[in-house]
Protein backbone atom coordinates (compact mmCIF):
# COMPACT_ATOMS: atom_id res chain seq x y z
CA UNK A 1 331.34 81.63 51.62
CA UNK A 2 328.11 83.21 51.60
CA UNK A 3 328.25 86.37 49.57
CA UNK A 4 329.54 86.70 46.51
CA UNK A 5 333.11 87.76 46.34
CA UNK A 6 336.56 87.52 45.03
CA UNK A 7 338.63 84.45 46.76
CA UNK A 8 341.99 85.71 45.92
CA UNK A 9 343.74 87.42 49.30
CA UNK A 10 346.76 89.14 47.30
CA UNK A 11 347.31 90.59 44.08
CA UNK A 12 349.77 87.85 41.99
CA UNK A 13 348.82 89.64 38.93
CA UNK A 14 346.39 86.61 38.09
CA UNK A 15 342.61 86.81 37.83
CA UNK A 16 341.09 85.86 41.18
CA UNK A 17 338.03 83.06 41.62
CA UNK A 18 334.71 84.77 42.22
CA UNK A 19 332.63 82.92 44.64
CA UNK A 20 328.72 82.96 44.26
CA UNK A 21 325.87 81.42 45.66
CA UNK A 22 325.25 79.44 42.55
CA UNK A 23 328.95 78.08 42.43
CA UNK A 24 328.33 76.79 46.43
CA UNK A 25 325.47 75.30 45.76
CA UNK A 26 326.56 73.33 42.44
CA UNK A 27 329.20 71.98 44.84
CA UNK A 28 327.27 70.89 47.66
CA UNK A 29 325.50 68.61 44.65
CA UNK A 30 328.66 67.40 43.27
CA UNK A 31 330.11 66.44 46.71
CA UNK A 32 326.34 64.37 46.86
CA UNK A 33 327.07 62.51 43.18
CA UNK A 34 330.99 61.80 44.77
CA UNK A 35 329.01 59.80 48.15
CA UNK A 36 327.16 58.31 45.70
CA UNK A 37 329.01 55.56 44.63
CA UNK A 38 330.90 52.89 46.92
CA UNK A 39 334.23 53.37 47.54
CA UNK A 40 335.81 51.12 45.97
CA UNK A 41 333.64 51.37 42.73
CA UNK A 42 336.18 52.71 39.59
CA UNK A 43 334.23 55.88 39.41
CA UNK A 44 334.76 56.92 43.07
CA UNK A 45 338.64 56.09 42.45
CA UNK A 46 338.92 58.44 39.54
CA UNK A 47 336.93 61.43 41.00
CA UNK A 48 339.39 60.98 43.94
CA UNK A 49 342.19 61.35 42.08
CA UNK A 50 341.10 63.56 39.27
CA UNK A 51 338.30 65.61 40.43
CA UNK A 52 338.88 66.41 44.26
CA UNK A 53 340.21 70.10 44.22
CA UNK A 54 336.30 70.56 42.62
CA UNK A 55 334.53 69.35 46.04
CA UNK A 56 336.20 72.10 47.70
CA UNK A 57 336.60 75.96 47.14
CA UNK A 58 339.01 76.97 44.90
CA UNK A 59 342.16 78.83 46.21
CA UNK A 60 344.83 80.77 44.71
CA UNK A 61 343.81 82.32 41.38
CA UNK A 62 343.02 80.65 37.99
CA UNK A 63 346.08 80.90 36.32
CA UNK A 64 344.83 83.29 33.76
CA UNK A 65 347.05 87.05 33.41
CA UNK A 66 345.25 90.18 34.28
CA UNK A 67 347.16 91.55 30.97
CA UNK A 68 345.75 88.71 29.08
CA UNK A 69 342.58 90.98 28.27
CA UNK A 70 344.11 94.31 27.50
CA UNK A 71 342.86 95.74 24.32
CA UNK A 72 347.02 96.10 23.10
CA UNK A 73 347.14 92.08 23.30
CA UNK A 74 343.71 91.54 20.94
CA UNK A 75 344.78 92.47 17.00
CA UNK A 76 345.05 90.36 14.00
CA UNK A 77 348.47 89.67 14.39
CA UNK A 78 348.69 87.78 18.14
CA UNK A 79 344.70 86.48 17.81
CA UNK A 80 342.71 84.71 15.59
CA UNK A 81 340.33 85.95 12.83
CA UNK A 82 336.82 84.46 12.83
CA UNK A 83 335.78 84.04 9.28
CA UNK A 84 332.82 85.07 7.54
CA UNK A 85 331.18 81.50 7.73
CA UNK A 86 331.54 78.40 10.80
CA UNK A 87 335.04 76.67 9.42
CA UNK A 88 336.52 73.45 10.83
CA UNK A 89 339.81 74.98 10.35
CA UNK A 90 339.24 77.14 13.42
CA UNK A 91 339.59 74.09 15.67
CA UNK A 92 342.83 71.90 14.53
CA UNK A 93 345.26 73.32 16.94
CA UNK A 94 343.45 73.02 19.94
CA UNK A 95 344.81 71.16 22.76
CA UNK A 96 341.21 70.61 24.01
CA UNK A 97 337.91 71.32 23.27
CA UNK A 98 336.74 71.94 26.81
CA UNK A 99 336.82 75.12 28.52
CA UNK A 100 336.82 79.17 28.26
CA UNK A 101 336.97 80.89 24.71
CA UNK A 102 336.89 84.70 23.90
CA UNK A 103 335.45 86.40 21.21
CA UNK A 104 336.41 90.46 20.77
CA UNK A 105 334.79 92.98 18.34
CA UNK A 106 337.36 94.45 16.48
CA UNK A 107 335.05 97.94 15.87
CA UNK A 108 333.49 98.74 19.38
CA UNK A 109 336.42 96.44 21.70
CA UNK A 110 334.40 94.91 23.60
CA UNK A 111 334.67 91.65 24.75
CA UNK A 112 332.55 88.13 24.84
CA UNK A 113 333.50 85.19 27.24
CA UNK A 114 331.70 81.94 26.98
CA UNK A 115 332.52 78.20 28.10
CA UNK A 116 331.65 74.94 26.66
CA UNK A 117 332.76 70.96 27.03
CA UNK A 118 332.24 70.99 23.59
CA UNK A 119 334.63 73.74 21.52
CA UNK A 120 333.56 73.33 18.01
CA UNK A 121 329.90 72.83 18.21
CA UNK A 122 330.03 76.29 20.52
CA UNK A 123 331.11 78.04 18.14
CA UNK A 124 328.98 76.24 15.32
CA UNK A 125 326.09 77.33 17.59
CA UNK A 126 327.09 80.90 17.72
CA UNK A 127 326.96 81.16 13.65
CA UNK A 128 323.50 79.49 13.52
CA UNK A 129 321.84 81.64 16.42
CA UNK A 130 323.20 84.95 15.47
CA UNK A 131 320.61 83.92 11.98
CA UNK A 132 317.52 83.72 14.36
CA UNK A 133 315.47 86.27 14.38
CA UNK A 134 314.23 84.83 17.95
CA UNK A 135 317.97 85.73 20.02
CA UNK A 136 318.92 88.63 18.17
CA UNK A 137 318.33 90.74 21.28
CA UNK A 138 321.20 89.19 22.88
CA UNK A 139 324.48 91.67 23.30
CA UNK A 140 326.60 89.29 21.12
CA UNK A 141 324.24 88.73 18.10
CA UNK A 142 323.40 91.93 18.09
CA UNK A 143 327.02 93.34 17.58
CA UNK A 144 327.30 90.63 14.94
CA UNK A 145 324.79 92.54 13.02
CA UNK A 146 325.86 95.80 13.96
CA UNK A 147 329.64 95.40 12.86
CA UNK A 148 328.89 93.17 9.48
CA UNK A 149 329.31 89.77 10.32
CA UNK A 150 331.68 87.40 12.46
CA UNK A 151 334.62 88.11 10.45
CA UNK A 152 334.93 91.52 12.40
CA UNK A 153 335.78 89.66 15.21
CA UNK A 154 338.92 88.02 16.66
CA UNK A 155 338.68 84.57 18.95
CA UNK A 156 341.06 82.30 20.96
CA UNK A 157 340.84 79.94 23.58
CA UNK A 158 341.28 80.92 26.91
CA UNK A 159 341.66 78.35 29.55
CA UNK A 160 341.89 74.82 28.10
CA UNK A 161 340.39 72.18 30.67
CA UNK A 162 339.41 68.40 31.17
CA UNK A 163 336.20 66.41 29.85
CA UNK A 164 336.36 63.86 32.90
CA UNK A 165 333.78 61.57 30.71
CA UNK A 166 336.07 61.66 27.80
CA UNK A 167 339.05 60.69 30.32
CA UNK A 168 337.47 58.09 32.04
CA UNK A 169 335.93 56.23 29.72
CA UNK A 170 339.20 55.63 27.67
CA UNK A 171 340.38 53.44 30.17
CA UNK A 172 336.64 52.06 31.17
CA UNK A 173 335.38 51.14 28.38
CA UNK A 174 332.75 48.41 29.74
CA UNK A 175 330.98 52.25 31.37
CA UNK A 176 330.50 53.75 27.98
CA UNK A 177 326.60 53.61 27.69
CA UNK A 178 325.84 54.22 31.39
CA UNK A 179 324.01 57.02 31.60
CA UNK A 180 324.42 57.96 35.35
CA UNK A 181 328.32 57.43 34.90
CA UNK A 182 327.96 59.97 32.13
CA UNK A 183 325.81 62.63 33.89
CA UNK A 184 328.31 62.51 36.90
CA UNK A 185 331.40 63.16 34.82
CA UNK A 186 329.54 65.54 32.52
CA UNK A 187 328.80 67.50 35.69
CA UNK A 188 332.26 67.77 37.08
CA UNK A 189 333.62 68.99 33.58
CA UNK A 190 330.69 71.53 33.16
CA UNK A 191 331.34 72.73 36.64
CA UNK A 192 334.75 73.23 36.61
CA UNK A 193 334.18 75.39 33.61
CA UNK A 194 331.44 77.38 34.87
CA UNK A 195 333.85 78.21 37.85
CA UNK A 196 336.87 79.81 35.26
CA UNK A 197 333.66 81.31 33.37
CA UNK A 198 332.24 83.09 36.42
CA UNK A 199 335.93 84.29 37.70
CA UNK A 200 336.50 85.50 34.25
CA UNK A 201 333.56 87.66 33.77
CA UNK A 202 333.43 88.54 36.90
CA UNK A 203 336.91 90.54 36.21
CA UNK A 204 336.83 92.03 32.81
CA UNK A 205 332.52 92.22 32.87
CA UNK A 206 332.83 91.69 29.10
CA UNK A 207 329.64 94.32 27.65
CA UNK A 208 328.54 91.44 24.69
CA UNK A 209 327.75 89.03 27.85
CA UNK A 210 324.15 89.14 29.76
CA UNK A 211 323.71 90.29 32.65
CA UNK A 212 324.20 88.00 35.81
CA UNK A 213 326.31 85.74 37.36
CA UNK A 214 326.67 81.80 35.98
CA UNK A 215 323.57 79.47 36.48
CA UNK A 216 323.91 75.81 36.77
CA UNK A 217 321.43 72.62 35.95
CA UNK A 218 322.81 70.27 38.27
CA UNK A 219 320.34 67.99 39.15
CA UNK A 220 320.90 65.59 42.08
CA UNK A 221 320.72 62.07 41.27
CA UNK A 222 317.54 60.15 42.02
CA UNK A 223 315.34 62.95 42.06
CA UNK A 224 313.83 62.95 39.55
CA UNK A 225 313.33 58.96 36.91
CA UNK A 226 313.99 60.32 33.76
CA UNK A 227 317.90 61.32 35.15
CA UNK A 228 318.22 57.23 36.09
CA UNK A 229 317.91 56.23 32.84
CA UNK A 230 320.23 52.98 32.62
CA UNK A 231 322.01 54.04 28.95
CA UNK A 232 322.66 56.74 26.96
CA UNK A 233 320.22 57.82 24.01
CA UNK A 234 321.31 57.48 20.88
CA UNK A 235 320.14 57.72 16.80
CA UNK A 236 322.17 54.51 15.98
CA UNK A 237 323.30 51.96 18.40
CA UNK A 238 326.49 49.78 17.10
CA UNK A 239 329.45 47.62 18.42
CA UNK A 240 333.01 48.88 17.97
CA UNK A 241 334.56 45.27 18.06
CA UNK A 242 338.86 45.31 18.61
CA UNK A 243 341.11 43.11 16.84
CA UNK A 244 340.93 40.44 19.83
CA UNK A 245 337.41 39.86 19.92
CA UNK A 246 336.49 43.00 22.85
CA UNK A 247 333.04 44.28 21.89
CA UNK A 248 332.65 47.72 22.97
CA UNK A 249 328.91 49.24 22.68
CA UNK A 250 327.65 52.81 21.54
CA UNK A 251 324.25 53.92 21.52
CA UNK A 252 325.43 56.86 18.63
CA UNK A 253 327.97 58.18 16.23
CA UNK A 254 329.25 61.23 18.08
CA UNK A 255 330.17 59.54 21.38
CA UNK A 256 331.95 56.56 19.50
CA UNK A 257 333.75 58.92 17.80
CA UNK A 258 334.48 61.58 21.04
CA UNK A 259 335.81 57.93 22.69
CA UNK A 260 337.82 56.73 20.07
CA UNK A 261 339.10 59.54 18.35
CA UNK A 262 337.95 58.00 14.74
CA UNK A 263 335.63 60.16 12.74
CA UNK A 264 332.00 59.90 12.50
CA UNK A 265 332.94 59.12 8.18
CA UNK A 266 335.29 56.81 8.82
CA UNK A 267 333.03 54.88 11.51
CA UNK A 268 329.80 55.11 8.72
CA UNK A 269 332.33 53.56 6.03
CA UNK A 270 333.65 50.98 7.78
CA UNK A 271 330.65 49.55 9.22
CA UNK A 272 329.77 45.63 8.65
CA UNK A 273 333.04 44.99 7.50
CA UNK A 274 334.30 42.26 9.41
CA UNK A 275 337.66 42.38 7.54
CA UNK A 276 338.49 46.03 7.98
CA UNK A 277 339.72 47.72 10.97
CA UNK A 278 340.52 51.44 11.74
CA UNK A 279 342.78 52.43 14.58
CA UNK A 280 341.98 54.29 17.38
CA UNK A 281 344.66 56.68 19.19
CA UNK A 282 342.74 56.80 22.32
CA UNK A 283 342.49 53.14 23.12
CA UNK A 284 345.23 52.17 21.27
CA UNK A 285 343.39 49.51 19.17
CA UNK A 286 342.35 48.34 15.93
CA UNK A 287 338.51 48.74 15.56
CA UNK A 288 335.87 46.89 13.10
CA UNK A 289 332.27 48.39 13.46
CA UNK A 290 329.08 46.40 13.36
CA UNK A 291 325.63 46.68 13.13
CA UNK A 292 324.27 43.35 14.36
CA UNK A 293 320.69 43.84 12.85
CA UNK A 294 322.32 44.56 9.07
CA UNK A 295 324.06 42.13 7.24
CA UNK A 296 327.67 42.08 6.67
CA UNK A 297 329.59 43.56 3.70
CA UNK A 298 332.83 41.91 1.95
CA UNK A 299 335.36 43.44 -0.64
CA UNK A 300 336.96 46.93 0.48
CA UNK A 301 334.88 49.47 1.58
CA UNK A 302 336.61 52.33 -0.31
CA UNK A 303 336.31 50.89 -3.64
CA UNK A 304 333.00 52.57 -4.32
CA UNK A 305 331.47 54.84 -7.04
CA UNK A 306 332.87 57.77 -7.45
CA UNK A 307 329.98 61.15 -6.20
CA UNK A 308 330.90 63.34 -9.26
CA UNK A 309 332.96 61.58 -12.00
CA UNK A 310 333.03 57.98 -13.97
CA UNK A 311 334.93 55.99 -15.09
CA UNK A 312 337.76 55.17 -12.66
CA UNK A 313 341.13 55.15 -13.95
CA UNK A 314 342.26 51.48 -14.35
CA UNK A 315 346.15 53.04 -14.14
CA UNK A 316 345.62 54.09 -10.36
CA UNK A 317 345.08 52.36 -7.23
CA UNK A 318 342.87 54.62 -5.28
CA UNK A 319 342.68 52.92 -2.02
CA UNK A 320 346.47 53.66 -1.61
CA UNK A 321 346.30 57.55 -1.59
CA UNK A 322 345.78 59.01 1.21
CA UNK A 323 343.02 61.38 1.91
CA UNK A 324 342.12 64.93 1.46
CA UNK A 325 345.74 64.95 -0.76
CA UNK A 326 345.93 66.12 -4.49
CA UNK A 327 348.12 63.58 -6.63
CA UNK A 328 349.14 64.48 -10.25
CA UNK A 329 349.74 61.07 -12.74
CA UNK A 330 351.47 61.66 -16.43
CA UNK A 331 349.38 59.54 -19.05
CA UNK A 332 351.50 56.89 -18.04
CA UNK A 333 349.93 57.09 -14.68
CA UNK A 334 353.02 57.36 -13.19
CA UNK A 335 352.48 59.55 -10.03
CA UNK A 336 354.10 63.07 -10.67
CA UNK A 337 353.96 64.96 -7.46
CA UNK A 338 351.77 65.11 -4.66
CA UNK A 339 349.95 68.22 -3.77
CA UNK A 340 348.14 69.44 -0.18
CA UNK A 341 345.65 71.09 -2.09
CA UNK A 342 343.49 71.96 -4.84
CA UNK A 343 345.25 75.70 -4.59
CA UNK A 344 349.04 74.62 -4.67
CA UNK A 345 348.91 71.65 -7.59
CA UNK A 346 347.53 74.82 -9.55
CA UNK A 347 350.36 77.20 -8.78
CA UNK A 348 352.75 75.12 -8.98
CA UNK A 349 351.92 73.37 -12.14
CA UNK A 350 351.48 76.77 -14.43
CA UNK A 351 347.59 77.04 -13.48
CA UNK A 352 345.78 80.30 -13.28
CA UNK A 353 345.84 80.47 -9.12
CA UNK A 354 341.85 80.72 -9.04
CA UNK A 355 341.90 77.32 -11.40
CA UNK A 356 340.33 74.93 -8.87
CA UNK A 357 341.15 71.23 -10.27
CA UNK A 358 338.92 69.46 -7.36
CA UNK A 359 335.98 70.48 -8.22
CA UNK A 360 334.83 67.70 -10.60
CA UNK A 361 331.05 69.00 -10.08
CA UNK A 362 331.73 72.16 -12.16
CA UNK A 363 334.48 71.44 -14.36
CA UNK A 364 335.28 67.64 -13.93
CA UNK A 365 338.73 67.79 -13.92
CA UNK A 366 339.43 65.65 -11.20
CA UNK A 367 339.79 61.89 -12.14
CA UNK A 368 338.26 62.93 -15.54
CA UNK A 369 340.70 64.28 -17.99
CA UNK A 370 344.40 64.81 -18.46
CA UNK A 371 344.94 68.92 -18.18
CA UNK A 372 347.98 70.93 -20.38
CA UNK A 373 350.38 72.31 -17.81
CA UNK A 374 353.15 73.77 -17.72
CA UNK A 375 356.28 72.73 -15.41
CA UNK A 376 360.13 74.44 -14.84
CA UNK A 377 359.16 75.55 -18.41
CA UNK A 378 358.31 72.40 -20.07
CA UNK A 379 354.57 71.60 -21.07
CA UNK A 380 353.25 68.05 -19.55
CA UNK A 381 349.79 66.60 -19.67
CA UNK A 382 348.81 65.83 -16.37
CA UNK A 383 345.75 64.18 -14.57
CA UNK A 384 344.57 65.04 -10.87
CA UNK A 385 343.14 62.45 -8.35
CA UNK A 386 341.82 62.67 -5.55
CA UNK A 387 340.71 59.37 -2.79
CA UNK A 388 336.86 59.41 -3.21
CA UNK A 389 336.18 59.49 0.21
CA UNK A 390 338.12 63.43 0.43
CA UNK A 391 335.18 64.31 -1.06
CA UNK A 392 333.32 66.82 1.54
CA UNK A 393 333.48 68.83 4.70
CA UNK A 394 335.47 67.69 7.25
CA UNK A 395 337.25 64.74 6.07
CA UNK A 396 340.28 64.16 8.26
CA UNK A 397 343.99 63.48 6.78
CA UNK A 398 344.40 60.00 6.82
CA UNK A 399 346.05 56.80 5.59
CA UNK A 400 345.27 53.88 4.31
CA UNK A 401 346.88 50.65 3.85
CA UNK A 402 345.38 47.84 2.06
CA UNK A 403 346.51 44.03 1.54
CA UNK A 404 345.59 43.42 -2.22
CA UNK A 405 346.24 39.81 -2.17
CA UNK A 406 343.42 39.38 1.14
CA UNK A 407 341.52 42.67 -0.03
CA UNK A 408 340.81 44.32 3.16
CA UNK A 409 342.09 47.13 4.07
CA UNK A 410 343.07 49.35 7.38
CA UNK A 411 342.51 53.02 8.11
CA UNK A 412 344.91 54.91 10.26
CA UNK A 413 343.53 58.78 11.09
């Protein structure tokens, strides 16, 4: 198709694809990475089985209801709240971070419809630029500061779809630092997106959008050096080595973690100890992380200073709680109750409900001193602890076992 036009031939009450010039011609370079590579190489085998409705136009419709975007269906009570500040909260449920999202002014109704192989850093993005003074002209940014900040606006997800890296490289691993395998994949997933993008907007022509119809940077391979490079760039190369002896390269943090589904903290705290192992989900193995250039560390890597308070509490074994939890000892440092948060050990232990007993930087009360409270009616002197790697942003809930007769320890997230 030459023109640019809607693909659907009957009205299922879906939205239909919208076909444009830059859609056929991002295909016509994907179908040229696919002949690429021999046919019996293990990327050709997965982008025939995964990715071939993408060398092709797409039929039908995309899945997505025509009602989905009437105004009735976008309040607080069916859609999601952004909040004032970026929060990781906003991304917990989500099946997938790759795909369409929607973002809808609550004042003026309109609507924003972006797409990103990356969820959380999207929307990350969207708080930081709507601060520079530099894209403040664009429609969404602008309504940001016209309304009084994100919180006037409601979000959700829209069409959830595949990272094709992310899915390949979980069952070839020995691929994970080639860069052409990665700019291939990348493609696909960033195309397929695109393609629910442009059919979206296309239908509801969202006013906090730009004008135009979806552009594309794919870049056939071998044109041009710098796209051949043989690895991917990265701040700080390391090995993720498996229980049986499988070393496993990364050139950087964020695609060790994206790969093995094991935080970027856990990843920094665990590295050159050659007796403790973390376990990754994805892979379904047991990792140890090394640095072969720094020398190795011994002892358990969670038994470490604590950021805000001193002395630790002989009575407690902090390796065995599990992160981001709150955990209230009697002075005989028997373990009380456990607590999800700073919020509920407070309510439910006769505290003010604004008395915050994790934050050790302005009152010290965590791991510090044994606080008067006051419990079915009966006063009790209790102590809060926290694990002293829940301290900051982002920390994931996890558990953590530890051998005290060998001293190491393993981290399940």
């Amino acid at each position: 198709m030459d023109s640019n036009r809607s693909i659907s031939r009957q009205d299922t009450g879906m939205i239909p694809w919208y076909n444009t010039q830059n859609i056929v011609k991002a295909r016509e370079v994907l179908i040229d990475m696919y002949n690429h590579f021999d046919e019996d190489s293990a990327v050709k085998v997965f982008l025939k089985i995964n990715c071939a409705h993408l060398l092709k136009a797409p039929t039908g419709d995309t899945g997505v209801c025509k009602n989905y975007f009437d105004l009735s269906n976008w309040n607080i009570t069916n859609k999601s709240q952004l909040p004032t500040k970026a929060s990781n909260s906003l991304f917990k449920s989500l099946p997938s971070k790759t795909g369409v999202y929607t973002i809808f002014s609550i004042p003026s109704k309109n609507f924003y419809i972006g797409s990103t192989t990356d969820l959380e850093a999207r929307i990350f993005n969207h708080y930081s630029d709507a601060k520079s003074n530099n894209l403040i002209s664009r429609p969404l940014y602008s309504e940001v500061h016209k309304v009084g900040g994100f919180n006037n606006f409601l979000w959700s997800p829209t069409v959830s779809t595949t990272n094709y890296f992310q899915k390949f490289i979980l069952n070839n691993l020995e691929y994970t630092n080639d860069y052409k395998v990665f700019q291939v994949l990348q493609r696909f997933t960033q195309y397929e997106v695109r393609i629910y993008e442009q059919a979206l907007k296309s239908f509801v022509k969202p006013l906090l959008n730009g004008q135009g119809n979806i552009t594309f940077t794919l870049v056939p391979l071998g044109r041009y050096s710098k796209d051949n490079r043989p690895s991917l760039l990265g701040e700080r190369p390391f090995n993720c080595i498996t229980e049986s002896g499988k070393v496993i390269e990364f050139t950087s943090l964020n695609s060790a973690s994206d790969v093995l589904g094991i935080s970027r903290k856990t990843i920094t705290t665990l590295m050159n100890y050659p007796n403790s192992y973390s376990y990754s989900s994805n892979i379904g193995k047991k990792c140890r992380f090394l640095e072969p250039h720094l020398p190795l560390k011994y002892g358990s890597p969670y038994v470490n200073p604590y950021k805000y308070n001193k002395p630790i509490l002989k009575g407690i074994n902090y390796d065995n709680l599990s992160l981001d939890k709150v955990f209230a000892f009697t002075e005989a440092y028997k373990l009380h109750e456990t607590y999800s948060s700073s919020a509920e050990a407070a309510l439910k232990c006769g505290l003010d409900k604004y008395y915050n007993v994790s934050l050790p930087a302005k009152r010290g009360h965590i791991n510090n001193c044994f606080i008067d409270c006051v419990i079915e009616g009966k006063n009790i002197k209790l102590i809060f602890v926290q694990n002293p790697l829940s301290k900051g942003k982002g920390s994931k809930r996890s558990v953590l076992c530890t051998d005290i007769t060998t001293n190491t320890s393993v981290k399940y997230d």
